[in-house]
C-alpha atoms as a PDB file:
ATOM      1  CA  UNK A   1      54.583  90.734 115.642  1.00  0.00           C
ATOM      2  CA  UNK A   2      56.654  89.109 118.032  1.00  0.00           C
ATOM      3  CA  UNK A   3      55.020  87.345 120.773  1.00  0.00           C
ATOM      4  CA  UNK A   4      58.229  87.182 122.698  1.00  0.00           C
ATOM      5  CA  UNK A   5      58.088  90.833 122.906  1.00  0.00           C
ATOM      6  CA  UNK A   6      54.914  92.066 123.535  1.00  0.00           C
ATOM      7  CA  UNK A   7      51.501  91.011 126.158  1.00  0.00           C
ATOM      8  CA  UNK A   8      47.745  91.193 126.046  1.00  0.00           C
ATOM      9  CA  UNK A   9      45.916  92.882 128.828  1.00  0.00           C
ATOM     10  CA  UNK A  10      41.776  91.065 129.534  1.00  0.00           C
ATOM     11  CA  UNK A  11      39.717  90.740 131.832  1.00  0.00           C
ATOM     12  CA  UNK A  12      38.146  87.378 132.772  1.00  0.00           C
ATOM     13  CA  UNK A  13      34.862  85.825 132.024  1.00  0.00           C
ATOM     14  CA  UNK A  14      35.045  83.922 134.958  1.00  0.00           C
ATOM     15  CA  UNK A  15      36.847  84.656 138.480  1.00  0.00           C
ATOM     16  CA  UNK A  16      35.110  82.393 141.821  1.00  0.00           C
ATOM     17  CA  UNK A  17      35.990  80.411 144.816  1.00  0.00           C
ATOM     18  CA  UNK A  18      34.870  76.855 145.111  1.00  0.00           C
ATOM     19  CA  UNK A  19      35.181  76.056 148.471  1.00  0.00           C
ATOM     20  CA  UNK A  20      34.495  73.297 151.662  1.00  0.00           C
ATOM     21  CA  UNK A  21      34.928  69.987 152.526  1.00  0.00           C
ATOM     22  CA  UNK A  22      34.158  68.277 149.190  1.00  0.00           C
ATOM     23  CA  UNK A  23      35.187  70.817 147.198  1.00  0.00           C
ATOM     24  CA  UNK A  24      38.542  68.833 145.710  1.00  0.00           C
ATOM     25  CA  UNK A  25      36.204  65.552 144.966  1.00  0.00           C
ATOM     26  CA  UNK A  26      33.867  67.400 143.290  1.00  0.00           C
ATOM     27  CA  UNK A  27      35.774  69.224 141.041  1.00  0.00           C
ATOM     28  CA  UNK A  28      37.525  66.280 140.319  1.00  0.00           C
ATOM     29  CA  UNK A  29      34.762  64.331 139.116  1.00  0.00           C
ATOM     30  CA  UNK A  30      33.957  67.371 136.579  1.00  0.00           C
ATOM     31  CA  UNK A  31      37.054  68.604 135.389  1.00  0.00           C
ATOM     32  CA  UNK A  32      38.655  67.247 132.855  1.00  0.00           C
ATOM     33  CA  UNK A  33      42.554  67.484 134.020  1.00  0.00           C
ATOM     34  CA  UNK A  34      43.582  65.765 137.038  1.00  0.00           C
ATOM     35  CA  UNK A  35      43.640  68.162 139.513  1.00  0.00           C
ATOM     36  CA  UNK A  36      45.579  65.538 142.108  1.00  0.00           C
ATOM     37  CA  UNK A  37      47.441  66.333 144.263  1.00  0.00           C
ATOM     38  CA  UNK A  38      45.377  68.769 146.059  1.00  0.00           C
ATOM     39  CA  UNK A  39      48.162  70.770 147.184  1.00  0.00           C
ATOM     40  CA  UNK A  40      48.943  74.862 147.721  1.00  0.00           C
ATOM     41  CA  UNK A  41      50.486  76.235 144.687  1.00  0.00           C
ATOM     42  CA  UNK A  42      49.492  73.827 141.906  1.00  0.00           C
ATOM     43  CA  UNK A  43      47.673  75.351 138.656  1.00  0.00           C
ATOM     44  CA  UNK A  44      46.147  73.377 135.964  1.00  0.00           C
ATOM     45  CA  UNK A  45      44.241  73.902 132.531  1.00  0.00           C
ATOM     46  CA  UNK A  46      41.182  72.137 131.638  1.00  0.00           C
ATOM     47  CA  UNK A  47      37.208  72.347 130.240  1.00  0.00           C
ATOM     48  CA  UNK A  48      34.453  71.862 131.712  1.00  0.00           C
ATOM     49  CA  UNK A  49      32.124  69.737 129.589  1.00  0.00           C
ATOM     50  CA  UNK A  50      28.145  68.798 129.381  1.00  0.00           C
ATOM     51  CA  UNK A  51      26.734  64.597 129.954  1.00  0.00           C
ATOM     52  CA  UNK A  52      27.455  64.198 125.476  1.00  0.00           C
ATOM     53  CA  UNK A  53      31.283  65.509 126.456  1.00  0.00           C
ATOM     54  CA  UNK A  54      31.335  68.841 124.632  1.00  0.00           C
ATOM     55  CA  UNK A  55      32.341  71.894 125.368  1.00  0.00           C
ATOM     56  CA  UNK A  56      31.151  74.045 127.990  1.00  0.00           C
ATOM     57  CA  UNK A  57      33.880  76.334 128.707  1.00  0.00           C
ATOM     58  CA  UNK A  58      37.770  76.234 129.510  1.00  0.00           C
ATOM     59  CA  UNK A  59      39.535  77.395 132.819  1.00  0.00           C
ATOM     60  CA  UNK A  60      42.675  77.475 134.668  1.00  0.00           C
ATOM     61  CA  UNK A  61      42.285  75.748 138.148  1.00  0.00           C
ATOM     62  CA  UNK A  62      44.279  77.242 140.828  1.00  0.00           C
ATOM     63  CA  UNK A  63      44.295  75.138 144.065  1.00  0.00           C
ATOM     64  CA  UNK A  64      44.908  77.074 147.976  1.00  0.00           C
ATOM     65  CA  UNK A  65      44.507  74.181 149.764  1.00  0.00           C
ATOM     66  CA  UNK A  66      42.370  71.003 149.453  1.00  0.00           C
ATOM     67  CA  UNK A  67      39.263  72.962 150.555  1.00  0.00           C
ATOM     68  CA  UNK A  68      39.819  75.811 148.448  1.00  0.00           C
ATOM     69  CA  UNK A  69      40.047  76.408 145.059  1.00  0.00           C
ATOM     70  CA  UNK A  70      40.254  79.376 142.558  1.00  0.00           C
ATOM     71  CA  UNK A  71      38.832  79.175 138.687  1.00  0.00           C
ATOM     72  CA  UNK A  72      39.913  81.947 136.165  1.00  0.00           C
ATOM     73  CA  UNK A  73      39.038  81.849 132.977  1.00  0.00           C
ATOM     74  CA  UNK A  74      39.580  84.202 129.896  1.00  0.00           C
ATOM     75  CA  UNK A  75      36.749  84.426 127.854  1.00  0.00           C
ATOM     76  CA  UNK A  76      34.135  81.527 129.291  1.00  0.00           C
ATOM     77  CA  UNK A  77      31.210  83.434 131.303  1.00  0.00           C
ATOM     78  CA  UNK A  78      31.477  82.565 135.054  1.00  0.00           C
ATOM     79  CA  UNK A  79      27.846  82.547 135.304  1.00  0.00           C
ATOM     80  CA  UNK A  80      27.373  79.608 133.132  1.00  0.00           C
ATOM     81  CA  UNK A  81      30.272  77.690 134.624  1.00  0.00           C
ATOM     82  CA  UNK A  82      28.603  78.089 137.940  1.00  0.00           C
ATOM     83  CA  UNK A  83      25.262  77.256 136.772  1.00  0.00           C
ATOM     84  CA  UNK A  84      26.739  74.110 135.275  1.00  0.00           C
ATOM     85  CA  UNK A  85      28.333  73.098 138.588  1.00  0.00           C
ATOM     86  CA  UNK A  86      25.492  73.458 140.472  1.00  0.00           C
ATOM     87  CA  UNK A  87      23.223  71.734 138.486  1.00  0.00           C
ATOM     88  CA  UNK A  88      25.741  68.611 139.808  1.00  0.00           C
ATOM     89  CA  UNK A  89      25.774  69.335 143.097  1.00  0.00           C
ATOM     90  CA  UNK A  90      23.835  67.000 145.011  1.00  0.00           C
ATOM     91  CA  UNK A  91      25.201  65.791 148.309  1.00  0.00           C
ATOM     92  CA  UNK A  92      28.268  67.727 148.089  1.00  0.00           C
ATOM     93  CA  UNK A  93      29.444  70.127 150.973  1.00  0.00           C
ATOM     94  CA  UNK A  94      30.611  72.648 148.704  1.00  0.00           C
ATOM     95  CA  UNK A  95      30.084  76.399 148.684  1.00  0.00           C
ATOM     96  CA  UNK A  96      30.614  78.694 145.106  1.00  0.00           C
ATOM     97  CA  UNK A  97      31.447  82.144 145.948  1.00  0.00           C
ATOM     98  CA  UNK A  98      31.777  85.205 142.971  1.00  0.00           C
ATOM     99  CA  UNK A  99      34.997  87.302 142.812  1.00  0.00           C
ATOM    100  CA  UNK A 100      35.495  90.948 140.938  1.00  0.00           C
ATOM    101  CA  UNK A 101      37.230  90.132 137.864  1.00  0.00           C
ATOM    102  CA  UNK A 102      39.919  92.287 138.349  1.00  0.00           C
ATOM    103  CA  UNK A 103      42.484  92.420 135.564  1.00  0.00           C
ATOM    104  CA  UNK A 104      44.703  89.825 133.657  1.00  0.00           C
ATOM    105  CA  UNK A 105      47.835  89.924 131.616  1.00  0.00           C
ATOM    106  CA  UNK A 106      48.994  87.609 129.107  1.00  0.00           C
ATOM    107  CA  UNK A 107      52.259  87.226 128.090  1.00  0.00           C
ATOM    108  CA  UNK A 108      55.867  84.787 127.406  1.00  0.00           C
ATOM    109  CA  UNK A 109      57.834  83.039 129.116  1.00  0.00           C
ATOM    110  CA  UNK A 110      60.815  85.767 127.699  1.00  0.00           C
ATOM    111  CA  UNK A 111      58.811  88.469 128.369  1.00  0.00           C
ATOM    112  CA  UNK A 112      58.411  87.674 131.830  1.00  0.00           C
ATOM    113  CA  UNK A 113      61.932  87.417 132.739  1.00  0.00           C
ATOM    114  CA  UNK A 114      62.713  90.842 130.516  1.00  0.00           C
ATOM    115  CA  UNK A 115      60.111  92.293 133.358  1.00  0.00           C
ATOM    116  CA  UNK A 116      62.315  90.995 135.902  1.00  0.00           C
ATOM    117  CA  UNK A 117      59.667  88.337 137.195  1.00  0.00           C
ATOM    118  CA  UNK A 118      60.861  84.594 137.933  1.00  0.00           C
ATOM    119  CA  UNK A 119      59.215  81.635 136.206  1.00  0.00           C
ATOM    120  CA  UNK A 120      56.646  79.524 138.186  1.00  0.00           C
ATOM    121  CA  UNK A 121      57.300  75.767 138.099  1.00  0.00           C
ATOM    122  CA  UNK A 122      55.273  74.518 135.037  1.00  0.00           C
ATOM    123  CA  UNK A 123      51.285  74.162 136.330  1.00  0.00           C
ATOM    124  CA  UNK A 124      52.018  75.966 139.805  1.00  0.00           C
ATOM    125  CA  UNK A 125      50.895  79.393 140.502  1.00  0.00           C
ATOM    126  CA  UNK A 126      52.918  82.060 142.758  1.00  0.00           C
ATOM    127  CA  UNK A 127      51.629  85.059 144.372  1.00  0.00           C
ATOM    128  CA  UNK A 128      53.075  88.481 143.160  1.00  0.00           C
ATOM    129  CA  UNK A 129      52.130  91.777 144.720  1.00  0.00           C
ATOM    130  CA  UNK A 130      49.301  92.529 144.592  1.00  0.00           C
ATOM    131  CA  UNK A 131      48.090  89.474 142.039  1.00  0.00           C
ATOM    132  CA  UNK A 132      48.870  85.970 141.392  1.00  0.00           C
ATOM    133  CA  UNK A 133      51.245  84.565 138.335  1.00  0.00           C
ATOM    134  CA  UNK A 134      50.669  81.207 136.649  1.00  0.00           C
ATOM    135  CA  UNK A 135      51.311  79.044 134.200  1.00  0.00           C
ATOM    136  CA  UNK A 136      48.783  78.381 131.450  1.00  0.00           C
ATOM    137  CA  UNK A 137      48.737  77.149 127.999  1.00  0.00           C
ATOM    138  CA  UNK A 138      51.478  76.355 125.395  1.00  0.00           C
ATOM    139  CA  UNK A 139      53.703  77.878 127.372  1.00  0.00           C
ATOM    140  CA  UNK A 140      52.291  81.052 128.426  1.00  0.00           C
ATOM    141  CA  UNK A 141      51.806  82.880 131.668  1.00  0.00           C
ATOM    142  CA  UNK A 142      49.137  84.654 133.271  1.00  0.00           C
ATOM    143  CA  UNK A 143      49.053  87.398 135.786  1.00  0.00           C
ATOM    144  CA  UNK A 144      46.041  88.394 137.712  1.00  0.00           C
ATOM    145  CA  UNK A 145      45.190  91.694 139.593  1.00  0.00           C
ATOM    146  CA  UNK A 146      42.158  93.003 141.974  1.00  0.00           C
ATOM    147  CA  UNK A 147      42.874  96.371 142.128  1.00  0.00           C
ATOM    148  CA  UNK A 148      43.152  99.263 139.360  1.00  0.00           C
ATOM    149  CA  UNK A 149      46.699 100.319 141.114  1.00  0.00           C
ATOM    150  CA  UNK A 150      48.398  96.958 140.739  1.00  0.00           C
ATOM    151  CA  UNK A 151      47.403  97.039 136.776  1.00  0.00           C
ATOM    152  CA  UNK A 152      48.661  99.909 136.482  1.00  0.00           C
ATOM    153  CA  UNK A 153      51.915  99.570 138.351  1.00  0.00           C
ATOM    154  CA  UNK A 154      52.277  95.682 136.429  1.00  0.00           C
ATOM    155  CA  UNK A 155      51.621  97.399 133.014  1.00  0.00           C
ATOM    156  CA  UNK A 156      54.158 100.519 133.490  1.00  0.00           C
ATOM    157  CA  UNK A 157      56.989  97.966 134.093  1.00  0.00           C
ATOM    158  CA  UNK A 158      56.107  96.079 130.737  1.00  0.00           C
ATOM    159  CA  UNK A 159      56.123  98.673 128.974  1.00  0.00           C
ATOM    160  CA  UNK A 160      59.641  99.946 130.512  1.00  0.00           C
ATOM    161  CA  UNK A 161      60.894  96.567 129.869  1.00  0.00           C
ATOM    162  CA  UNK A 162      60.342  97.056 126.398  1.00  0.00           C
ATOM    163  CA  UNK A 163      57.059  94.941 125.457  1.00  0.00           C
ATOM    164  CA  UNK A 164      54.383  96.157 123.883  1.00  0.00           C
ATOM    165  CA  UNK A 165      50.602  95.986 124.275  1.00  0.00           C
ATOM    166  CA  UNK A 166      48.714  93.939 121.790  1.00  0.00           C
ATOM    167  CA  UNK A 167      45.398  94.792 120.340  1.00  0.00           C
ATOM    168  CA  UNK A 168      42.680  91.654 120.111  1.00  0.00           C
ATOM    169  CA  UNK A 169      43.090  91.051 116.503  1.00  0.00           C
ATOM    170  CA  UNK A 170      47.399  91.217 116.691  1.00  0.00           C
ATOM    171  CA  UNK A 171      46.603  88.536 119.988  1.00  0.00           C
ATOM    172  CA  UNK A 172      44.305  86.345 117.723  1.00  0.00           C
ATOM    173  CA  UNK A 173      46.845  86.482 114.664  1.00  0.00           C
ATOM    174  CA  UNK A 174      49.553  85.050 117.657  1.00  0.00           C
ATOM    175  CA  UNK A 175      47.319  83.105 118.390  1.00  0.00           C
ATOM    176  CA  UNK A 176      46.880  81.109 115.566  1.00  0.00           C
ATOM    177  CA  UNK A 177      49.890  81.455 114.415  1.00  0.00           C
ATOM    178  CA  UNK A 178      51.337  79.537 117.351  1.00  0.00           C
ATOM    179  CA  UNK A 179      48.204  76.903 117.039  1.00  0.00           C
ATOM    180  CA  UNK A 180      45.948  77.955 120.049  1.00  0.00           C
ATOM    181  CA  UNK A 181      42.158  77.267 119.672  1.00  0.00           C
ATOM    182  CA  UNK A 182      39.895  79.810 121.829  1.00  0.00           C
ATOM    183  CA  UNK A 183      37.080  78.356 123.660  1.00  0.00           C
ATOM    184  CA  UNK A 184      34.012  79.306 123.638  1.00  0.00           C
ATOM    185  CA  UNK A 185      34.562  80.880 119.816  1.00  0.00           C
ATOM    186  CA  UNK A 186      36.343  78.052 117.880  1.00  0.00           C
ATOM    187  CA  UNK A 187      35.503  75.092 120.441  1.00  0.00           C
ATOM    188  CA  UNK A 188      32.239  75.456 121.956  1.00  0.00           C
ATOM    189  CA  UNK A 189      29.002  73.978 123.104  1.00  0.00           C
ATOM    190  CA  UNK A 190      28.702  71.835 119.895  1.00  0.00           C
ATOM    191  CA  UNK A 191      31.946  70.722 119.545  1.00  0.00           C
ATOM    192  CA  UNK A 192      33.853  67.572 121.008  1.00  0.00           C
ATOM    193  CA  UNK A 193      37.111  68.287 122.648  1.00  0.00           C
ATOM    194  CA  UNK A 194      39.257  65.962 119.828  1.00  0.00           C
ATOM    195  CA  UNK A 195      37.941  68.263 117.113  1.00  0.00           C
ATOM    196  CA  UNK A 196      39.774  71.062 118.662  1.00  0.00           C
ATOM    197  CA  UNK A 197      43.163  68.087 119.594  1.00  0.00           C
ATOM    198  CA  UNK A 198      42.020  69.627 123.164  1.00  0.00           C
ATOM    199  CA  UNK A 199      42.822  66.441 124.760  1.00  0.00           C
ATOM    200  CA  UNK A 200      46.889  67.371 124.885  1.00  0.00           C
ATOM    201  CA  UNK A 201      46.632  70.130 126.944  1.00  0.00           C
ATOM    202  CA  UNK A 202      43.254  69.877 128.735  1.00  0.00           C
ATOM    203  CA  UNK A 203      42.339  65.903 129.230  1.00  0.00           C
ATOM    204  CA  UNK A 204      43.765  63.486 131.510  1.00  0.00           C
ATOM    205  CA  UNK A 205      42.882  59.857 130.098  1.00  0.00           C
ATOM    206  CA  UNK A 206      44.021  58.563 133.737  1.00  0.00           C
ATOM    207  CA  UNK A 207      42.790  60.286 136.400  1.00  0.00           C
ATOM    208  CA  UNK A 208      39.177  58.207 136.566  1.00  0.00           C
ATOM    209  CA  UNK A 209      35.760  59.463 135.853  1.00  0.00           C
ATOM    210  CA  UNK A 210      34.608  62.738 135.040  1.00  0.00           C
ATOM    211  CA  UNK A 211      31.552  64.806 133.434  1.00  0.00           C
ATOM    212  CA  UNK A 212      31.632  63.541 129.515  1.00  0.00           C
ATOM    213  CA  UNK A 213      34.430  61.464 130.011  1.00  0.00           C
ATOM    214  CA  UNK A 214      33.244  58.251 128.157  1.00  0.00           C
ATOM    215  CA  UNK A 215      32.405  60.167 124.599  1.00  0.00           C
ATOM    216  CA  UNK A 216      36.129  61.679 125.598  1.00  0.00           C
ATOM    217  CA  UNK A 217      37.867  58.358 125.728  1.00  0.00           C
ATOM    218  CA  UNK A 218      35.709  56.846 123.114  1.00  0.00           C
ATOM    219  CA  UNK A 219      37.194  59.555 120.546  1.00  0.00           C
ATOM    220  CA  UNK A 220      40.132  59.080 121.971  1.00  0.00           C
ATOM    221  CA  UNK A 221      40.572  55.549 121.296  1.00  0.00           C
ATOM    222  CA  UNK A 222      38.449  54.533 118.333  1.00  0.00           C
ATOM    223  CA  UNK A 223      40.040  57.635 116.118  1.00  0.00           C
ATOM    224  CA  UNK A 224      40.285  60.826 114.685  1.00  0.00           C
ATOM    225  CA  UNK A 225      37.258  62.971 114.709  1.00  0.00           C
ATOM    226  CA  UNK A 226      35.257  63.950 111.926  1.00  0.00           C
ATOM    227  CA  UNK A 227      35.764  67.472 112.080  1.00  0.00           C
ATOM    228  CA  UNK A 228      39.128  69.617 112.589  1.00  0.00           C
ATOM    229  CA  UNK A 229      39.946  73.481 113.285  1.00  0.00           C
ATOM    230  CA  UNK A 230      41.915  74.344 110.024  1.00  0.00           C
ATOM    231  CA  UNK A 231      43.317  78.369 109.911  1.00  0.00           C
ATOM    232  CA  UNK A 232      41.958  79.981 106.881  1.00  0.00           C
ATOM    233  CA  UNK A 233      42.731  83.227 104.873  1.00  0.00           C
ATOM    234  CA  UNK A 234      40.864  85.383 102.536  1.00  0.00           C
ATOM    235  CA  UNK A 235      41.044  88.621 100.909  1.00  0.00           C
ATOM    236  CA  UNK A 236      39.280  92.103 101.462  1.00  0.00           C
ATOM    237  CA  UNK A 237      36.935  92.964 104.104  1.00  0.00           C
ATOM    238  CA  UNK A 238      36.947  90.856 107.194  1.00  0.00           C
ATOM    239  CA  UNK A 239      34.143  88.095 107.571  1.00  0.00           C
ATOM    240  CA  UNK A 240      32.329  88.856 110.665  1.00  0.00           C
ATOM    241  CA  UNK A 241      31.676  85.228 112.082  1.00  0.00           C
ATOM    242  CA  UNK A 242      29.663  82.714 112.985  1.00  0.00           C
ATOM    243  CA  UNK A 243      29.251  81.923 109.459  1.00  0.00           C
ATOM    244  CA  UNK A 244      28.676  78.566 107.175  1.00  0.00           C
ATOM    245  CA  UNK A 245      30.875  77.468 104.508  1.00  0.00           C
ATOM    246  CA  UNK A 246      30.001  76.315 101.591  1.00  0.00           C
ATOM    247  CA  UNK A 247      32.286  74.017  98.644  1.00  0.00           C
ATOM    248  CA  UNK A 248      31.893  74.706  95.117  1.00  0.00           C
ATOM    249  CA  UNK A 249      29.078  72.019  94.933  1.00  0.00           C
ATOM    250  CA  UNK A 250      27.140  74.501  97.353  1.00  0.00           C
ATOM    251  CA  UNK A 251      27.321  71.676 100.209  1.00  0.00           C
ATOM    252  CA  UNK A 252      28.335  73.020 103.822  1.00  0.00           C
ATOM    253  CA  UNK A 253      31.236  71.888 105.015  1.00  0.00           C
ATOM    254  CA  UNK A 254      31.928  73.924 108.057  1.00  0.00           C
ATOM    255  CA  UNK A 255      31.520  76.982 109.912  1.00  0.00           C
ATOM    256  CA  UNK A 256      33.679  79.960 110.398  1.00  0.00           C
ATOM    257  CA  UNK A 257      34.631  80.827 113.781  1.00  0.00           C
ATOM    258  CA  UNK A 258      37.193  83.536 114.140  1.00  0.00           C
ATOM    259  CA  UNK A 259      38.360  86.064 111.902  1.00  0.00           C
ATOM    260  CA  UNK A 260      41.329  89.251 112.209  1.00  0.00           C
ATOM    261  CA  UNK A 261      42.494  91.641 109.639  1.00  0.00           C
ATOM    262  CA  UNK A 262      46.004  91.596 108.729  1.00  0.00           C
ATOM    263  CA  UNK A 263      48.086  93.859 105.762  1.00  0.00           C
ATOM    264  CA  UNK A 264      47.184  91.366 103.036  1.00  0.00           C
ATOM    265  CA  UNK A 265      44.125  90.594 103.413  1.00  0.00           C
ATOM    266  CA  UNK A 266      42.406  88.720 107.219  1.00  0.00           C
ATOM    267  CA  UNK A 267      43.613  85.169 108.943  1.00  0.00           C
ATOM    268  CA  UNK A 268      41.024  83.202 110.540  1.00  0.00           C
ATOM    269  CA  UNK A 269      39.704  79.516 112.311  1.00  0.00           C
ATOM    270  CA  UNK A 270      37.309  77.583 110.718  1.00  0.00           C
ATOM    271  CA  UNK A 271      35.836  74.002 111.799  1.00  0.00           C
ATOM    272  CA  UNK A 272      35.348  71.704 108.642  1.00  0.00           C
ATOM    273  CA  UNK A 273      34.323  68.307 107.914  1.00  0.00           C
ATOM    274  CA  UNK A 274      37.520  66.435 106.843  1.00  0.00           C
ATOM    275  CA  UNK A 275      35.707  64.423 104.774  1.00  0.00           C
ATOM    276  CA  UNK A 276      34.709  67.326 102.555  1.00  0.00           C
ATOM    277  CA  UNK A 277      37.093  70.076 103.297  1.00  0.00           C
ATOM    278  CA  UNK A 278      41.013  69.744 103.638  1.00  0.00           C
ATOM    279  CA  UNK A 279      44.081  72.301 103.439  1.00  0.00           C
ATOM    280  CA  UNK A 280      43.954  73.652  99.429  1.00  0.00           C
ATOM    281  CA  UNK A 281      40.414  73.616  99.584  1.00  0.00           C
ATOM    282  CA  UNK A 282      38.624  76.369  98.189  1.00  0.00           C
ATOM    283  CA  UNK A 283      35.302  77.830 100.138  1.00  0.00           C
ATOM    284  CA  UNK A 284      33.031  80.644  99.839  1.00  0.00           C
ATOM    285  CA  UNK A 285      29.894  82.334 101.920  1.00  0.00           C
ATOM    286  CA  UNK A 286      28.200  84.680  99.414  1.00  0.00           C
ATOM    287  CA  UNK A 287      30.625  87.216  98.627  1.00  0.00           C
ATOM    288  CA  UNK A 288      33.646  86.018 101.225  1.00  0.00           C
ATOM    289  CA  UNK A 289      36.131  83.500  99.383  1.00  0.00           C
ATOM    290  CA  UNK A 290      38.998  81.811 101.408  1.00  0.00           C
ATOM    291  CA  UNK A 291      41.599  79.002 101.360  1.00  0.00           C
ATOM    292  CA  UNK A 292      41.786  76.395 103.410  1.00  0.00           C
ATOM    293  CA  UNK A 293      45.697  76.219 105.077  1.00  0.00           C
ATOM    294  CA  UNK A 294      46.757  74.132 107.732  1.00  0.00           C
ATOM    295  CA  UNK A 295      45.222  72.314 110.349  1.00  0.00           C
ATOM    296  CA  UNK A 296      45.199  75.259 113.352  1.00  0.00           C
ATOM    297  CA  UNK A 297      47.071  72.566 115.835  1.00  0.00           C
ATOM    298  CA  UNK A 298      50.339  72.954 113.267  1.00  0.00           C
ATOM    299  CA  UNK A 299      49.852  76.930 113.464  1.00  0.00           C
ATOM    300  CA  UNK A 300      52.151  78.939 110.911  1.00  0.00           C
ATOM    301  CA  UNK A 301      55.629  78.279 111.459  1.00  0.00           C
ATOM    302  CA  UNK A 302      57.672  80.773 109.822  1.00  0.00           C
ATOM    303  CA  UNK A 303      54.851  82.173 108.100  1.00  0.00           C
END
């Protein structure tokens, strides 16, 4: 598969409006990324993350103005986003307001252009008819549409430009083959941002205080975490996870967390204890075996 050449059509967990007065302070004090400055037109990336600083859910930040403020995100539920960011509003004049979902496209850089649509300035957003296009992570772009007849319209000229539609599991084998964890699945609400080496693409370690930002920092500057996404492959049927894995000595050493079928065999993402578990290992749950590869942040290369 080349991801050069093809997209991924979903549609978003989350999609709301955060809105008034305080609404740029206050998402600055819980997002992780600096959202600064508040202008038109800027997108970023970041998580949203609980008092112990792990993972609640990702997002992509788009700001209209420093009263208004858009939050898309791909597979974290917008109800529990919202229900997070209330739970810290106290003073604030800020209003949270539900959108329709709509639909989204994922795709490259290259296959943008192929479609005949211009680049966005890296973490800026443009509007598109009928949608919005931005920039997300690694390098890859994100288009956003309300209505059924702008999908359909953004989809036919895709496809006439030559790219083809990717199923979830040929998305997730891109995926981590070009090193891209997925939150909630592989980072979630028990794992530290480090021990997915979020803090690249999704932490600021300037902008000042936010939600979970000492634990953050204090990874960040003491050392490396004790637990690490590392791609895994097995052979046979695919593993359907959540699912602990256990060493030869029958000790857990980490969990399963994503797993796709591919010609010889399935590729997946597990989270292991690097004390225990490193690339060669050798790990089994009942009848699944699999090898430990790579850590997921070097992805495949050629492979």
């Amino acid at each position: 598969m080349d991801a050069s050449k093809s997209f991924y059509e979903y549609t978003p967990a989350a999609h709301f409006l955060v809105s008034d007065e305080d609404a740029a302070d206050f998402l600055q004090s819980q997002f992780t990324n600096d959202l600064r400055p508040f202008e038109a037109g800027r997108s970023t990336y970041g998580l949203w993350l609980d008092v112990k600083g792990k993972v609640i859910a990702d997002s992509v930040v788009l700001c209209e103005g420093d009263e208004r403020f858009r939050v898309l995100s791909e597979r974290c539920a917008g109800e529990r986003i919202i229900a997070h960011l209330q739970r810290h509003i106290i003073a604030d004049d800020v209003e949270i307001e539900h959108c329709a979902s709509g639909y989204a496209f994922e795709l490259s850089g290259t296959g943008l252009q192929a479609a005949g649509w211009s680049l966005p300035r890296p973490q800026n957003y443009v509007r598109i008819d009928g949608g919005l296009l931005f920039s997300g992570r690694n390098g890859l772009y994100h288009m956003q549409f309300d209505s059924t007849e702008s999908r359909g319209v953004v989809w036919d000229r895709l496809v006439a430009a030559g790219l083809t539609a990717l199923t979830e599991g040929e998305r997730g084998l891109c995926r981590i083959a070009a090193g891209i964890p997925q939150v909630p699945e592989e980072i979630g609400a028990s794992d530290l941002p480090g021990e997915g080496e979020l803090e690249h693409e999704a932490i600021s370690f300037t902008k000042g205080c936010y939600l979970g930002q000492e634990v953050v920092a204090r990874m960040h500057n003491v050392g490396r975490p004790q637990r690490r996404l590392f791609i895994v492959q097995g052979e046979g049927r695919v593993p359907r996870p959540p699912m602990a894995l256990y060493d030869s000595h029958a000790k857990q050493v980490g969990d399963l967390r994503s797993a796709y079928p591919r010609a010889e065999g399935w590729l997946g993402v597990a989270i292991l204890k690097t004390r225990f578990a490193d690339a060669g290992s050798e790990l089994h749950n009942g009848a699944f075996l699999m090898n430990v590869m790579n850590p997921l942040s070097e992805g495949l290369g050629n492979d």
